[in-house]
Protein backbone atom coordinates (compact mmCIF):
# COMPACT_ATOMS: atom_id res chain seq x y z
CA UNK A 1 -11.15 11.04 11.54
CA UNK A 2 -13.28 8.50 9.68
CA UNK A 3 -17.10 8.51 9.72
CA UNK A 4 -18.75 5.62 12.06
CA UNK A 5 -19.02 2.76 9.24
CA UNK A 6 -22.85 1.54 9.33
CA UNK A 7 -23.41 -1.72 10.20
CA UNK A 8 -24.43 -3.46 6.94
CA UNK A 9 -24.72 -7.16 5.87
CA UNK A 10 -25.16 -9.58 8.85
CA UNK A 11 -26.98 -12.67 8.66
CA UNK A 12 -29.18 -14.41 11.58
CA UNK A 13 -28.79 -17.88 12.39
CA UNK A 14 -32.86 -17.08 13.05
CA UNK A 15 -35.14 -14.25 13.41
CA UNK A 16 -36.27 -14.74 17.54
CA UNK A 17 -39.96 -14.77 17.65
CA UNK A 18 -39.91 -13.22 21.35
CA UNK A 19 -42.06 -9.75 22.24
CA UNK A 20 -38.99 -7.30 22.46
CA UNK A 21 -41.24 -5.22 24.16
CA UNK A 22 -41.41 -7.85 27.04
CA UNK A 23 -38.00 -7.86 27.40
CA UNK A 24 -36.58 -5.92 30.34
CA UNK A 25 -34.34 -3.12 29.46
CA UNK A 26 -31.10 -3.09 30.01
CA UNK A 27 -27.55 -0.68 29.74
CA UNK A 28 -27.00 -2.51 26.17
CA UNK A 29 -30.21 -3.54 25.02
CA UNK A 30 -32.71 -6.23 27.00
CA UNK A 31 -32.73 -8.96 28.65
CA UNK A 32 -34.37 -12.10 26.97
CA UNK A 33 -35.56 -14.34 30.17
CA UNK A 34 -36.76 -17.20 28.28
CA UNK A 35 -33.10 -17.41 26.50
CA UNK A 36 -31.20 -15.96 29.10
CA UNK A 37 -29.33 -13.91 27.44
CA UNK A 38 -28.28 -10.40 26.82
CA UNK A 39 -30.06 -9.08 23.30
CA UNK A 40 -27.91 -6.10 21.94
CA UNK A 41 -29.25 -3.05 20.35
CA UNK A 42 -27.11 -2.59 17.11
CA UNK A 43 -29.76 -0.37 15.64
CA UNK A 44 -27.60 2.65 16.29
CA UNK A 45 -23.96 1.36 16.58
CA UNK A 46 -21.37 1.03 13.81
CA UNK A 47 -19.23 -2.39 12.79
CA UNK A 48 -16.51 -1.24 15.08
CA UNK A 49 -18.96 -2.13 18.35
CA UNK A 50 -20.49 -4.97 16.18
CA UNK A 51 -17.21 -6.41 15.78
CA UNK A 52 -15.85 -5.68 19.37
CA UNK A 53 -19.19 -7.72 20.66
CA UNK A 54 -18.25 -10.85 18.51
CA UNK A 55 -14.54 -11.11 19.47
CA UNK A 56 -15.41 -10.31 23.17
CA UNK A 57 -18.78 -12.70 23.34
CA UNK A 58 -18.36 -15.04 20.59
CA UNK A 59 -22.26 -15.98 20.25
CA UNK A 60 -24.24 -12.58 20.07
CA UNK A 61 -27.74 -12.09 19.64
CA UNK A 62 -28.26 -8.68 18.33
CA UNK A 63 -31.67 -6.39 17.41
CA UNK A 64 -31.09 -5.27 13.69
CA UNK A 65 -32.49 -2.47 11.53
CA UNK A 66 -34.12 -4.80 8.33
CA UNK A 67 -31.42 -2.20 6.47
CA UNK A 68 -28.58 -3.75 8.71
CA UNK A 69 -29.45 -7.59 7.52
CA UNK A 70 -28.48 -9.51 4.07
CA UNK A 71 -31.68 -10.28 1.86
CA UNK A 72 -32.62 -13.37 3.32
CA UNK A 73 -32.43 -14.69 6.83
CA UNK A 74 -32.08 -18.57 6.67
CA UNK A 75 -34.22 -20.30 9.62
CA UNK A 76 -31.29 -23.08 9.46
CA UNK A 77 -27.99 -22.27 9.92
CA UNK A 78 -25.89 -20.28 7.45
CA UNK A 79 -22.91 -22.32 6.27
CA UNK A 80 -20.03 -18.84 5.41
CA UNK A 81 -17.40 -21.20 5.15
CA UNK A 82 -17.25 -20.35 1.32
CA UNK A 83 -19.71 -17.69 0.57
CA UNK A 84 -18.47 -14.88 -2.27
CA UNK A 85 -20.04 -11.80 -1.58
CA UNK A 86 -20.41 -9.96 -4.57
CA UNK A 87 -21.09 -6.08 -5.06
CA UNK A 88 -21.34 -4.51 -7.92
CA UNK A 89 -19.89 -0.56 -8.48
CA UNK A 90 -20.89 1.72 -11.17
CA UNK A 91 -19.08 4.73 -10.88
CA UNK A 92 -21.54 8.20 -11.28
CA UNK A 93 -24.64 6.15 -9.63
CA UNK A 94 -25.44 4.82 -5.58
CA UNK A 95 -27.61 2.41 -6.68
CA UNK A 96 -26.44 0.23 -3.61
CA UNK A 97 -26.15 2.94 -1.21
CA UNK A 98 -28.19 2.75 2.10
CA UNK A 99 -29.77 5.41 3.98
CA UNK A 100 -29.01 4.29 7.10
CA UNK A 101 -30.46 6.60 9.50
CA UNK A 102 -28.91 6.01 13.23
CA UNK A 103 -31.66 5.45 15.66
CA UNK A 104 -31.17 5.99 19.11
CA UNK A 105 -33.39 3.79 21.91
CA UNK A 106 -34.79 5.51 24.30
CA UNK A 107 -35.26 2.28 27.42
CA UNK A 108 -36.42 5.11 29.55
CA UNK A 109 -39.67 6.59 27.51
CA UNK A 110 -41.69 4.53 25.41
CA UNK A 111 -44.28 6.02 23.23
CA UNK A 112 -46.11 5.40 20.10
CA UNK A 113 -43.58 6.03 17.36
CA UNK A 114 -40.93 4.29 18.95
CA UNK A 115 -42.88 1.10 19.75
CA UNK A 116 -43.54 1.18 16.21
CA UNK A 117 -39.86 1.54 15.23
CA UNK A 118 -39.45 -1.03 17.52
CA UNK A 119 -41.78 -3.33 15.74
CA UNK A 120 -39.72 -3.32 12.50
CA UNK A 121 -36.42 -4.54 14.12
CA UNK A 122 -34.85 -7.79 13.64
CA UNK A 123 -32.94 -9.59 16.31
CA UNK A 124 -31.66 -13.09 16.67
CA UNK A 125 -28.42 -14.33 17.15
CA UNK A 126 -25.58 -13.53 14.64
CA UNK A 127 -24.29 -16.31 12.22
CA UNK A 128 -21.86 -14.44 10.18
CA UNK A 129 -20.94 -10.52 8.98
CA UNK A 130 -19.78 -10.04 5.64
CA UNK A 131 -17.07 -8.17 5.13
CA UNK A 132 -18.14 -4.12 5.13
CA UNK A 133 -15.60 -1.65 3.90
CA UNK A 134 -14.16 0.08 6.70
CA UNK A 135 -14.71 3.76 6.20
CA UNK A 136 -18.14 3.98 5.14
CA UNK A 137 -19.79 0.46 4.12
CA UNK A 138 -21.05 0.38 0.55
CA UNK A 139 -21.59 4.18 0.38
CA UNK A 140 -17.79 4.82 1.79
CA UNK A 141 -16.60 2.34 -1.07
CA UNK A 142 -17.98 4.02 -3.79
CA UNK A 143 -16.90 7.89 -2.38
CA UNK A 144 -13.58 6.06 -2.62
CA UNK A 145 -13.33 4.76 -6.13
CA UNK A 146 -14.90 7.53 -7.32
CA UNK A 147 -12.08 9.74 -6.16
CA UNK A 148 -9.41 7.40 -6.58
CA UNK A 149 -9.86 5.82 -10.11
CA UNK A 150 -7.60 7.67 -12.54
CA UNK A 151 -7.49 7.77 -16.16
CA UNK A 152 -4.46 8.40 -17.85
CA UNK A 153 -5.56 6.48 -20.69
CA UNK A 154 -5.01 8.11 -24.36
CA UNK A 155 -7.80 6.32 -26.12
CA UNK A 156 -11.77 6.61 -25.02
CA UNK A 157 -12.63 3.55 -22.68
CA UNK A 158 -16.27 2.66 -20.95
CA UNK A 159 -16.54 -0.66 -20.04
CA UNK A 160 -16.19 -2.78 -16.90
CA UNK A 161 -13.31 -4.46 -15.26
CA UNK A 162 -14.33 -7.28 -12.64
CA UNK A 163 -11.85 -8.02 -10.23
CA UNK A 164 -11.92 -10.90 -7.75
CA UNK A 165 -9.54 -11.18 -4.22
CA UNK A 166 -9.89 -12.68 -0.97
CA UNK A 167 -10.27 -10.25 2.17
CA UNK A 168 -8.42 -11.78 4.58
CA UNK A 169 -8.83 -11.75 8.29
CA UNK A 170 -7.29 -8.44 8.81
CA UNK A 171 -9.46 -7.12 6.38
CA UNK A 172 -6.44 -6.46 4.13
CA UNK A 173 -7.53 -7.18 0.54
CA UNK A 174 -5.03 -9.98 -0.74
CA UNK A 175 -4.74 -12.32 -4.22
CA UNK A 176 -5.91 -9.74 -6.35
CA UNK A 177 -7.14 -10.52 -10.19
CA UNK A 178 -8.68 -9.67 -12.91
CA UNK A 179 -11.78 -11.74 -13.86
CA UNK A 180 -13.20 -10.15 -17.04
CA UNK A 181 -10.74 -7.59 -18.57
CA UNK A 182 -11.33 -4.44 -20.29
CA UNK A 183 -7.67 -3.10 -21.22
CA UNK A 184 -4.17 -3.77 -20.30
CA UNK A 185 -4.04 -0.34 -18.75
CA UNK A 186 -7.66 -0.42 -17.25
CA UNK A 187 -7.16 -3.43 -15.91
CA UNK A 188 -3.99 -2.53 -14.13
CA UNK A 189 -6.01 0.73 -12.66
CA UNK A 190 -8.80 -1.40 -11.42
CA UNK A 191 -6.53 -3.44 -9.53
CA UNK A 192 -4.41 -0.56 -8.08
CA UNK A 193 -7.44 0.91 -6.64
CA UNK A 194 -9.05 -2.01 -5.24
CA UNK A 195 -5.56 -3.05 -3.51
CA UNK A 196 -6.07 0.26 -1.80
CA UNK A 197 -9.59 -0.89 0.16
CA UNK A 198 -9.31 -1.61 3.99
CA UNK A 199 -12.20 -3.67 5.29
CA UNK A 200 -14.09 -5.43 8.23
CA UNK A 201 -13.37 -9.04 8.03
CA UNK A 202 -15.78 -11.39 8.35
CA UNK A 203 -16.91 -13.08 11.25
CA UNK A 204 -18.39 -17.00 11.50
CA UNK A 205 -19.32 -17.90 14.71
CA UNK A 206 -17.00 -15.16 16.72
CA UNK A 207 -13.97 -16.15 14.15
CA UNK A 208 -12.50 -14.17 11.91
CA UNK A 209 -12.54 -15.99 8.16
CA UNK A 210 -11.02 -14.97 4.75
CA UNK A 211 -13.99 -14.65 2.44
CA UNK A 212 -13.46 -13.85 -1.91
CA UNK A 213 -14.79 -10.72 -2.86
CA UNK A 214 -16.00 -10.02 -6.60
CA UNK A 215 -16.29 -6.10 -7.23
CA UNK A 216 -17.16 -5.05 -10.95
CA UNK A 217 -15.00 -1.48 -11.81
CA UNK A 218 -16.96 0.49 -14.36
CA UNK A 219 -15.10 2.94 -16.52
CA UNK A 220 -16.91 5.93 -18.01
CA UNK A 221 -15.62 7.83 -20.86
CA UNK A 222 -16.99 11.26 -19.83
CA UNK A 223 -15.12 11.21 -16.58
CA UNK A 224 -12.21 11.04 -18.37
CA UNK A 225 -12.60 14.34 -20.50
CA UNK A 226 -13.77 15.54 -16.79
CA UNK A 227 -10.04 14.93 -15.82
């Protein structure tokens, strides 16, 4: 059974300015009188529920872990029609691995730490996800190629091979191509392992929406004489 994949890379249409501690609680979050509407608590739920609340609600506002969120959080809205994420993957390092710790709300018994947990939450109503790989977000990604890359080259190799394809909205990785080329037989590897990723499509206004994906495959030398 696969690991809950964290919720990672969502962008706001805004962040809300309202007290969440004024809000009255509620089974999945609180209520938000002055928008009358239903603000959910993500902070401890996976992309599986995120994605279940967009296809079911369409418009969702959502409270966010700042470790949830994309960089930036436009005050207008986000136009995802033809965003590329990009992430880049150097195999033997996490440098983009999150520690995202789950957080569990208490509605019931409010006290000092958790108001101030509380306090640095983000919610607003969610523009767009990006697409998250589906067994483990970034950190799941990397555990994968890691395993998964082979090298049954002869010759030493190090270098990176950036591939580009277009995560469609199945989250089935499709169009797959090489962008910058190491060698004939690295390239082919790189490509054989990223056909393999499953992930989260992403979501513009409760639509699913193909979205290009640029992932860098580094190839290091020593893991080959590890082999």
């Amino acid at each position: 059974m696969n690991k809950k994949t964290p919720i990672e890379n969502i962008s706001l249409s805004f962040a809300c300015d309202k007290d969440w501690g004024a809000m009255r609680p509620c089974s999945s979050g609180r209520y938000c009188s002055a928008c009358d509407k239903t603000v959910i608590d993500f902070t401890s739920k996976g992309m599986n529920e995120l994605h279940q609340a967009l296809e079911k609600e369409g418009q969702v506002c959502g409270c966010f872990l700042p470790s949830q969120l994309s960089d930036t959080i436009s005050p207008k809205f986000f136009n995802f029609n033809r965003v590329a994420a990009s992430l880049l993957l150097a195999l033997g390092f996490s440098a983009f691995s999150r520690d995202l710790q789950a957080q569990a709300v208490d509605n019931t018994n409010s006290n000092r730490s958790h108001d101030k947990a509380q306090s640095e939450q983000l919610f607003g109503i969610i523009q767009a996800t990006h697409p998250v790989y589906k067994h483990g977000g970034e950190q799941g990604m990397l555990d994968f190629i890691q395993k998964n890359l082979q090298y049954p080259f002869e010759e030493s190799i190090n270098g990176l091979v950036v591939t580009s394809f277009v995560i469609d909205t199945t989250g089935t990785v499709t169009e797959p191509n090489i962008v910058k080329g190491l060698s004939e037989e690295a390239d082919k590897e790189a490509l054989r392992v990223v056909k393999l990723l499953e992930f989260y499509p992403s979501i513009q206004d409760g639509k699913k929406v193909p979205v290009r994906f640029t992932l860098p495959v580094r190839f290091y030398d020593d893991r080959r004489k590890k082999k």
